[in-house]
N, C-alpha and C. Protein backbone atom coordinates (compact mmCIF):
# COMPACT_ATOMS: atom_id res chain seq x y z
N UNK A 1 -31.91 -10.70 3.24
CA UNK A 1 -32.69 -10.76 2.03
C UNK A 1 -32.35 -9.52 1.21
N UNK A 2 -32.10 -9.64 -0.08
CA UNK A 2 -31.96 -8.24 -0.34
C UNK A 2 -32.74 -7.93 -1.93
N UNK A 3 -32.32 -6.89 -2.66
CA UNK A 3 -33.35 -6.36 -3.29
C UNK A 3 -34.32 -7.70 -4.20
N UNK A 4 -32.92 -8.21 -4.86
CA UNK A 4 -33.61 -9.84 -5.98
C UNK A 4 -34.72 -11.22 -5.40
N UNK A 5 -34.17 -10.55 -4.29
CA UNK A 5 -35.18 -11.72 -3.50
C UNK A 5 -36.63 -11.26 -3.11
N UNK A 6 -36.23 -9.97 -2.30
CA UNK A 6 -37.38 -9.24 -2.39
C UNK A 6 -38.49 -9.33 -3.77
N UNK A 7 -37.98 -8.83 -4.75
CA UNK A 7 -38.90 -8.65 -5.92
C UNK A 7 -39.40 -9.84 -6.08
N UNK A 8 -38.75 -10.81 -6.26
CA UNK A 8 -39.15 -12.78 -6.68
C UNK A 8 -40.05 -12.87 -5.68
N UNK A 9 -40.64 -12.89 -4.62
CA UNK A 9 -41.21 -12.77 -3.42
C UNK A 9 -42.40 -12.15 -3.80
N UNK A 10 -42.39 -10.68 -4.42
CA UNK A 10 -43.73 -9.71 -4.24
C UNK A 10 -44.22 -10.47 -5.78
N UNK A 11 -43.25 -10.87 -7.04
CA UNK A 11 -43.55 -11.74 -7.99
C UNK A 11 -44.54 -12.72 -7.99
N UNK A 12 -44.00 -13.83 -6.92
CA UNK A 12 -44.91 -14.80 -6.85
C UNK A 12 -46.01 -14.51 -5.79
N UNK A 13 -45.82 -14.03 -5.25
CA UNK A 13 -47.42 -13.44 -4.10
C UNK A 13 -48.41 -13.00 -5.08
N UNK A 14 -47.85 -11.99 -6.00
CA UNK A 14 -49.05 -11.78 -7.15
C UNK A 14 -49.49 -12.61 -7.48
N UNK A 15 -48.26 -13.65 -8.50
CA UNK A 15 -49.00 -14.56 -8.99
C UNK A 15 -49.91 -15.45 -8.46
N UNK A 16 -49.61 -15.50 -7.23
CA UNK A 16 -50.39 -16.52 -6.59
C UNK A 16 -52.01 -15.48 -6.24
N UNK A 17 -51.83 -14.24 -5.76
CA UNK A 17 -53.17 -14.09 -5.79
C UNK A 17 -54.44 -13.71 -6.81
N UNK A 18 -53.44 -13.15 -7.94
CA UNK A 18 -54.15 -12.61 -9.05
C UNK A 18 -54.45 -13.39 -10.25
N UNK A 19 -53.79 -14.48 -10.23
CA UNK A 19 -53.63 -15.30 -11.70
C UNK A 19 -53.91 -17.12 -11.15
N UNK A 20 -54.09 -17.45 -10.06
CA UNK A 20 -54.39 -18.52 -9.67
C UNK A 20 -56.10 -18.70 -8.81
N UNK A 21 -56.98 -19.69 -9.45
CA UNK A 21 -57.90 -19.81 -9.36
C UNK A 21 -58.31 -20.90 -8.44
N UNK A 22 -58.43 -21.16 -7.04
CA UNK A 22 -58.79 -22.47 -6.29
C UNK A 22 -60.25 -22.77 -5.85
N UNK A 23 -60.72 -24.02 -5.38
CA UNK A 23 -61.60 -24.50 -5.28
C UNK A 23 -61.95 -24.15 -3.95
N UNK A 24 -63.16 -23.64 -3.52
CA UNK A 24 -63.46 -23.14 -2.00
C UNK A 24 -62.94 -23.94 -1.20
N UNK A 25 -62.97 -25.52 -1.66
CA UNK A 25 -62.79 -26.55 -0.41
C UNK A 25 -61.25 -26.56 0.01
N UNK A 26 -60.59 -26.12 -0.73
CA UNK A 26 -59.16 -26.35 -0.11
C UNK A 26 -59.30 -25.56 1.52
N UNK A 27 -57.90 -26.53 2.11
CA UNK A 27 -57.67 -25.94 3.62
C UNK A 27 -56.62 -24.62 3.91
N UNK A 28 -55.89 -24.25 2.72
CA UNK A 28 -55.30 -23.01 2.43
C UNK A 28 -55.74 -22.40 1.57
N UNK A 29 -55.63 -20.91 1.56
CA UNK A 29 -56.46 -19.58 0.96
C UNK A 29 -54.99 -19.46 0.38
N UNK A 30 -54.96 -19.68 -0.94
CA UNK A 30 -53.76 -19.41 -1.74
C UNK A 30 -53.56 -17.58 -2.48
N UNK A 31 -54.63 -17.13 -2.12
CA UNK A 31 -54.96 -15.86 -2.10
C UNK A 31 -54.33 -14.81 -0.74
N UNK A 32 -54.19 -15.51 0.40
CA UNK A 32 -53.94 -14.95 1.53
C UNK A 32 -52.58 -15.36 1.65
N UNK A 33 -51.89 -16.51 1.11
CA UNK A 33 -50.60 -16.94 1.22
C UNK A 33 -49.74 -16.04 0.23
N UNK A 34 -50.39 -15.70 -1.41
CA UNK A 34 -50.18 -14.79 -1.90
C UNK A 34 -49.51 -13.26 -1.41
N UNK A 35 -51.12 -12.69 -0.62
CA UNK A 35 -50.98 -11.37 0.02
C UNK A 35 -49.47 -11.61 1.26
N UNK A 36 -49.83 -12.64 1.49
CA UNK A 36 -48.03 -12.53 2.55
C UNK A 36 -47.12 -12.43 2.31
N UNK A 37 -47.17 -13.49 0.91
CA UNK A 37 -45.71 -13.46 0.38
C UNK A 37 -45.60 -11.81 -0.35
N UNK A 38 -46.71 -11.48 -0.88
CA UNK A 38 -46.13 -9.61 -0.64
C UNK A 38 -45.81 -8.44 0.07
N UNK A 39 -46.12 -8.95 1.05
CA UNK A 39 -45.64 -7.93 2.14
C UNK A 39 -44.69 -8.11 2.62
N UNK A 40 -43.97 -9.70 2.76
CA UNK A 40 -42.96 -9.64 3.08
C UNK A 40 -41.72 -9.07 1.99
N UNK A 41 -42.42 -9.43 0.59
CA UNK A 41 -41.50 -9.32 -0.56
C UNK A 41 -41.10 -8.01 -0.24
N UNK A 42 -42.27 -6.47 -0.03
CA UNK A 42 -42.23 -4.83 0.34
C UNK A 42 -41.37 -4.40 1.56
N UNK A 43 -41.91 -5.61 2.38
CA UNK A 43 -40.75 -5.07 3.69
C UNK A 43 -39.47 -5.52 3.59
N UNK A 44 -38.70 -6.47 2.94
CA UNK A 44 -37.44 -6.80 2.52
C UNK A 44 -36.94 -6.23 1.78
N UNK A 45 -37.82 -5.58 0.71
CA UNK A 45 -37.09 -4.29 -0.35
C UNK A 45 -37.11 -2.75 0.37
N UNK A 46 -37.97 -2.44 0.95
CA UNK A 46 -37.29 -1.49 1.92
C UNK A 46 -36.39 -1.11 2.89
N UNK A 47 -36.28 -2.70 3.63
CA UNK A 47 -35.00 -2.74 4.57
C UNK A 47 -33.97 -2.86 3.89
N UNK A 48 -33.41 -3.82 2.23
CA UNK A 48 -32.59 -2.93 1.60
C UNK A 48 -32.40 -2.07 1.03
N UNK A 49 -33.24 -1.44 0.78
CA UNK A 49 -32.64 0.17 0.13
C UNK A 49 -32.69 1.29 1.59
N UNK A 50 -32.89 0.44 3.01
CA UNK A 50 -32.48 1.57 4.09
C UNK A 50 -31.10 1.04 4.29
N UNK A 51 -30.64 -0.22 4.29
CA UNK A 51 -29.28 -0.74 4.16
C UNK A 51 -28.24 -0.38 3.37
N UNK A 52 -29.21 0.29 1.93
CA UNK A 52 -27.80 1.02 1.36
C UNK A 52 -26.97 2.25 1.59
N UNK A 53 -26.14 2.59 1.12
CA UNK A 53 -25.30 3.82 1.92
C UNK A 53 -26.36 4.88 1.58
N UNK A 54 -26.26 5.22 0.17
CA UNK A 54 -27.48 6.17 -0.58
C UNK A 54 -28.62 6.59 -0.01
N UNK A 55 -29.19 5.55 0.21
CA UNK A 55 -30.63 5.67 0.59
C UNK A 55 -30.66 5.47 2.33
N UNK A 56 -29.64 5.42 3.07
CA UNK A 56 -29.25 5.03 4.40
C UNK A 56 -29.75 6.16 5.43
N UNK A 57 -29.38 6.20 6.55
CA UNK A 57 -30.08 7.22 7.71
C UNK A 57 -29.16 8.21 7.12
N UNK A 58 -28.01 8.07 6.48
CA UNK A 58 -27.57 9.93 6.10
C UNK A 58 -28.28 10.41 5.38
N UNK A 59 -29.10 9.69 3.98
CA UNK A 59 -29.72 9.81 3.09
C UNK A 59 -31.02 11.11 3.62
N UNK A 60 -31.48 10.35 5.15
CA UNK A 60 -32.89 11.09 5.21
C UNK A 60 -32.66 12.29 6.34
N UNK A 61 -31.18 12.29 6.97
CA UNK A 61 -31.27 13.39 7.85
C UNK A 61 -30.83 13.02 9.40
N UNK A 62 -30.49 11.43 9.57
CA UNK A 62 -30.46 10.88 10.64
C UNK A 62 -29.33 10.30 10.96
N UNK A 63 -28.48 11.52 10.71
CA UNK A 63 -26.86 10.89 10.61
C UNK A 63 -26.58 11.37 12.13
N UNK A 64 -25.44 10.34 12.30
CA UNK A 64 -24.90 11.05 13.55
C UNK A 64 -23.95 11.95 13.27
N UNK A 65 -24.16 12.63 14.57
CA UNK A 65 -23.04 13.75 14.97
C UNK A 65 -21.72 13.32 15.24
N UNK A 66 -20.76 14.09 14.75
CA UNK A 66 -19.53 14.12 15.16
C UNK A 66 -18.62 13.17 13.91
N UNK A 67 -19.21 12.55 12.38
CA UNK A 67 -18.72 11.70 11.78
C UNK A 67 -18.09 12.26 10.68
N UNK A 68 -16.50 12.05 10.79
CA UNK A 68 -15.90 12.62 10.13
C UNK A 68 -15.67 11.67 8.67
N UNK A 69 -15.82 11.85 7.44
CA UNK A 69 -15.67 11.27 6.14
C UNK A 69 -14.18 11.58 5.99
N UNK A 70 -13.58 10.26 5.67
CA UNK A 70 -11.94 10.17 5.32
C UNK A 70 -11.97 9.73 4.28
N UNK A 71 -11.86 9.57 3.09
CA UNK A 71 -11.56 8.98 1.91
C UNK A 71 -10.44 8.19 2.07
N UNK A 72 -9.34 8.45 2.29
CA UNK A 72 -8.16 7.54 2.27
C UNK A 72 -7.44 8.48 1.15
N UNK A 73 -5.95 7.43 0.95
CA UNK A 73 -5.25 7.84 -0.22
C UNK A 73 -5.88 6.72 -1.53
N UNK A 74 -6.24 7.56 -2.80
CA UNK A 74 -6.96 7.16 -3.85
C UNK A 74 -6.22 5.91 -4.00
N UNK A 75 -6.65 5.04 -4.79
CA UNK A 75 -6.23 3.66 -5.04
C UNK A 75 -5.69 3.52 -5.95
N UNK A 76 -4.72 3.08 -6.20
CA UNK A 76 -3.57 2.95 -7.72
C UNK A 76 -4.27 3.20 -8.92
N UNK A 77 -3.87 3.23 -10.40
CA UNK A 77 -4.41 3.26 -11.33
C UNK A 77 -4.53 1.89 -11.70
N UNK A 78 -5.63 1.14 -12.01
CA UNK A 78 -6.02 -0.07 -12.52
C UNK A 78 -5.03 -0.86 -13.90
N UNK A 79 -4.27 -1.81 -13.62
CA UNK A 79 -3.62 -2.01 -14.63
C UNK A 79 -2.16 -1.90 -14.31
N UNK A 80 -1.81 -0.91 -13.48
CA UNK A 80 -0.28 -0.52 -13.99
C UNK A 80 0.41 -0.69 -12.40
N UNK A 81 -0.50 -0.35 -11.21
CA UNK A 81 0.69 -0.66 -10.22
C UNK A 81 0.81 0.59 -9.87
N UNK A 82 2.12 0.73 -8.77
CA UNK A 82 2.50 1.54 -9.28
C UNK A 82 3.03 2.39 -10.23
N UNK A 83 3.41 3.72 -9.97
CA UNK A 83 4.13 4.28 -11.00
C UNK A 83 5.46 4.85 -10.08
N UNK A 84 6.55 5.12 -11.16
CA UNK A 84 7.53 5.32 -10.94
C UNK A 84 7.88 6.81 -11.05
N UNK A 85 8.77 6.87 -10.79
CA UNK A 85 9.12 8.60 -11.06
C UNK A 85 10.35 8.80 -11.45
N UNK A 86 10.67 9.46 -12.52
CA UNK A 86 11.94 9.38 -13.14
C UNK A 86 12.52 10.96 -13.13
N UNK A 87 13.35 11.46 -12.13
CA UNK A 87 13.98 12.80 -12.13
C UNK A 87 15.29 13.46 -13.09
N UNK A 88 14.77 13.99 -13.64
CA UNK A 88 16.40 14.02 -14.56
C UNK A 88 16.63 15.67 -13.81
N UNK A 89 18.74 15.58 -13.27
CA UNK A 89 18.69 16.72 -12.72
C UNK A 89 20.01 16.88 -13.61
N UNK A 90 19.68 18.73 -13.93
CA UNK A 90 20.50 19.12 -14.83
C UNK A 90 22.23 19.19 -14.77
N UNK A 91 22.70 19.22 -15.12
CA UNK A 91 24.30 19.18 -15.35
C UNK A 91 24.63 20.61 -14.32
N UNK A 92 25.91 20.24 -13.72
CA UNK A 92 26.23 21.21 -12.88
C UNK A 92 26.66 22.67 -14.18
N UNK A 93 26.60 23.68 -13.52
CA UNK A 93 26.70 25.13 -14.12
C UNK A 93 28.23 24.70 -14.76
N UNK A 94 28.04 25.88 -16.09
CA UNK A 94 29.29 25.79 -16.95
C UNK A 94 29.85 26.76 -16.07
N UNK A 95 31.22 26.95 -16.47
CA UNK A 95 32.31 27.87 -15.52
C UNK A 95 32.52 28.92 -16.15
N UNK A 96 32.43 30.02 -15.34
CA UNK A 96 31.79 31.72 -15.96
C UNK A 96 33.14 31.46 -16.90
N UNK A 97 33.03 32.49 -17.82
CA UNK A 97 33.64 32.85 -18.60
C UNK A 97 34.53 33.96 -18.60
N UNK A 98 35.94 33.57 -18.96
CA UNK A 98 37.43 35.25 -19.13
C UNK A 98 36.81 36.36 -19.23
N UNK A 99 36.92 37.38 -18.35
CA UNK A 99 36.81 38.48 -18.62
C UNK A 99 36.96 38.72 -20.61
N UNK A 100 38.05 38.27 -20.74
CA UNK A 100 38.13 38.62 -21.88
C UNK A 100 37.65 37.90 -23.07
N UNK A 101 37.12 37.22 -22.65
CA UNK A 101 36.36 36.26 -24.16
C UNK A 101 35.45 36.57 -24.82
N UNK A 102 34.80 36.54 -26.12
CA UNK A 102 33.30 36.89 -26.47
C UNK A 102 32.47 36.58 -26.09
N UNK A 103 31.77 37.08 -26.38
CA UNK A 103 30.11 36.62 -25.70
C UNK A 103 29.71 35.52 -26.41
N UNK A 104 29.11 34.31 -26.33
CA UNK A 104 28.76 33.53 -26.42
C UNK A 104 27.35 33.70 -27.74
N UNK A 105 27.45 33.38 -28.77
CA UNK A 105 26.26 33.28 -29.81
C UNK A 105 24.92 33.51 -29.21
């Protein structure tokens, strides 16, 4: 069950106990069927938000020992894939120059 269901749940339990009016003689207390369907609606929204990571046993202090967090390697950039890599390597060295020549500008 998780949070949407939960709420629709504590939803109609209200409605049913606060906004619906029955006749003593009925054989169900639509008032008490109400109050159930909210508690269950409260205890299903708490067991998911202890189910989420966030709000989870690390959340309150009740993590275990010894758990190491790995991220991984980050995940591509969205769209493109990889990427490529383009090396440009420079031209081999010019060849020294005559003792006797000018110096170069």
């Amino acid at each position: 069950m998780g949070i949407p269901v939960s709420l629709i749940l504590i939803a109609v339990g209200a409605i049913l106990t606060f906004a619906i009016n029955q006749d003593s003689s009925s054989s169900v207390d639509i008032d008490v069927v109400g109050w159930i369907l909210m508690a269950v609606g409260l205890v299903g929204f708490l067991l998911s938000l202890l189910s989420w990571e966030r709000f989870g046993p690390g959340y309150w202090g009740w993590h275990r020992q010894g758990y190491a967090y790995d991220p991984g390697p980050p995940p591509p950039a969205r769209g493109y894939g990889r990427r490529r890599r383009t090396v440009v390597e420079d031209e081999a060295p010019a060849a020294p120059l005559p003792p006797d020549a000018p110096p170069p500008p």
